[in-house]
Protein backbone atom coordinates (compact mmCIF):
# COMPACT_ATOMS: atom_id res chain seq x y z
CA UNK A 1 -19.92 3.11 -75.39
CA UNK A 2 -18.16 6.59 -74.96
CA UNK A 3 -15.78 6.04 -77.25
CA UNK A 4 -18.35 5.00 -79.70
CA UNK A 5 -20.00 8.41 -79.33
CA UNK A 6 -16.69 10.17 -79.62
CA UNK A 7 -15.35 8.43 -82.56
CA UNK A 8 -18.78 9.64 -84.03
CA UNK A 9 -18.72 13.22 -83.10
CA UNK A 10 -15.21 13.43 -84.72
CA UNK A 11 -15.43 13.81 -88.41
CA UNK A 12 -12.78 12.04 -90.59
CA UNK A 13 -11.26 12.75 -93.54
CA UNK A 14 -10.75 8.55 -94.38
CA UNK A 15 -7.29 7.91 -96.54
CA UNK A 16 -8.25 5.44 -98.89
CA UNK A 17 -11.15 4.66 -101.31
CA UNK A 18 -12.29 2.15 -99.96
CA UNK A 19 -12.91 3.08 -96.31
CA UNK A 20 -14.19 6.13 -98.21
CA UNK A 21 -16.62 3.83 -99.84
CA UNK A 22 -17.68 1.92 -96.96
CA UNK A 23 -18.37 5.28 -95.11
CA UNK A 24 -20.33 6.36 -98.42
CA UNK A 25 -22.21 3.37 -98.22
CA UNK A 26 -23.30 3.21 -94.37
CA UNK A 27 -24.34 7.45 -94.97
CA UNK A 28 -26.63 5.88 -97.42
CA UNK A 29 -27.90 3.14 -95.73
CA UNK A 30 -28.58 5.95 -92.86
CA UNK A 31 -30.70 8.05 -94.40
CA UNK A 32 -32.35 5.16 -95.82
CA UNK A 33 -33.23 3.68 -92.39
CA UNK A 34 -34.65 6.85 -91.94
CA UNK A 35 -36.80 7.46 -94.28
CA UNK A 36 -37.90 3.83 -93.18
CA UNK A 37 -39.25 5.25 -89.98
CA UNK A 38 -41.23 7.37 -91.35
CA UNK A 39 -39.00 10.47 -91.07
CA UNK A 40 -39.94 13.45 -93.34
CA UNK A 41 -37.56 14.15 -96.08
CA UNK A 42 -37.15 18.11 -94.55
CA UNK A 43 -36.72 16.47 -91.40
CA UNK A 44 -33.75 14.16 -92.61
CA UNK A 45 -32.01 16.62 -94.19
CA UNK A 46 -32.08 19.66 -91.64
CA UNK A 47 -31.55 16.79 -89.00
CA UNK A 48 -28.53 15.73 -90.59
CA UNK A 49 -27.20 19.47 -91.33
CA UNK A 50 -27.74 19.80 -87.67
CA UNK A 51 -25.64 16.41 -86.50
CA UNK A 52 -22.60 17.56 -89.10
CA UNK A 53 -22.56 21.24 -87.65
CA UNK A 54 -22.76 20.00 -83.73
CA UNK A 55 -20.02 17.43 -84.96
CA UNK A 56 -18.07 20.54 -86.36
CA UNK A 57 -18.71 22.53 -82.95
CA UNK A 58 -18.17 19.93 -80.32
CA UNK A 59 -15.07 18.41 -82.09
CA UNK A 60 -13.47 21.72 -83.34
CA UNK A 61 -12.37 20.10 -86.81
CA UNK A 62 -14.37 21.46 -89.74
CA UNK A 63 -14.45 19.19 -93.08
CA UNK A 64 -16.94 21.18 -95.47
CA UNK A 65 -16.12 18.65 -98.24
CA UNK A 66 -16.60 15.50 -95.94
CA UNK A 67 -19.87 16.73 -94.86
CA UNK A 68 -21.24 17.86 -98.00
CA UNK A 69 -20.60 14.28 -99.34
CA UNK A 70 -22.05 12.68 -95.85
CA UNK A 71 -25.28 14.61 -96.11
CA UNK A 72 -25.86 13.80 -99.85
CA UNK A 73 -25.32 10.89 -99.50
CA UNK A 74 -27.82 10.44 -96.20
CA UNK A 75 -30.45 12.67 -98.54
CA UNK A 76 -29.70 9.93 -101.89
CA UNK A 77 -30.74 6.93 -99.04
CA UNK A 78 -33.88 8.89 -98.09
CA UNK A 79 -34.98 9.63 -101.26
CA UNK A 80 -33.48 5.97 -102.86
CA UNK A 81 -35.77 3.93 -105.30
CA UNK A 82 -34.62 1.81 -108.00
CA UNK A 83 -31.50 2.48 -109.99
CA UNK A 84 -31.18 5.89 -110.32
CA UNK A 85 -30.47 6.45 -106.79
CA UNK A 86 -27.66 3.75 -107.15
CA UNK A 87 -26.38 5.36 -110.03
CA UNK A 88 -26.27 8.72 -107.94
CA UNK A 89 -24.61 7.15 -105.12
CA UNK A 90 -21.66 5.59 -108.06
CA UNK A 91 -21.65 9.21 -109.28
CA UNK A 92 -20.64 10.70 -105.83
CA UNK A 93 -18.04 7.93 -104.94
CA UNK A 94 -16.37 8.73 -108.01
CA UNK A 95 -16.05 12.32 -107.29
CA UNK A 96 -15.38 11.72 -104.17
CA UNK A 97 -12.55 9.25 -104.92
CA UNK A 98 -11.25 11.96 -107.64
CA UNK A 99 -11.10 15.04 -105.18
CA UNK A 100 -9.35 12.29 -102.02
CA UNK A 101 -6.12 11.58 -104.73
């Protein structure tokens, strides 16, 4: 279970497109769980700012990029309905996939 936490307090810049993807995917799905709760949208997105700058801190690498693309991607899952938030979400992984070649 340490590990677990670990692994997820160490941010990663992933190597291919299609772990990108998956990663992409499960940000979404988080802030989409979310927003499922109940959670405020202002909450979700200073909460996640928060996690990605204590994951910056308490593992000492900083990837602005990574993070940038992790938190829009948790805000497009909170705010998802209908197609237009998939088409957002195919928007990002192809600029994302662009800027990781």
């Amino acid at each position: 279970m340490t590990q677990i936490i670990r692994d997820l307090l160490t941010p990663e810049a992933q190597r291919d497109a299609y772990t990108w993807a998956a990663v992409l995917v499960a940000h979404f799905g988080i802030g989409a769980c979310l927003r499922m709760i109940g959670l405020p949208l202002v909450v979700i997105a200073i909460g996640y700012a928060g996690f990605e700058t204590m994951q910056a801190g308490i593992s000492g690498v900083f990837l602005p990029w990574d993070s940038v693309l992790d938190w829009s991607a948790v805000m497009l899952g909170a705010v998802a309905k209908g197609p237009l938030a998939v088409a957002a979400l195919a928007v990002i992984a192809l600029v994302g996939t662009g800027r990781r070649r």
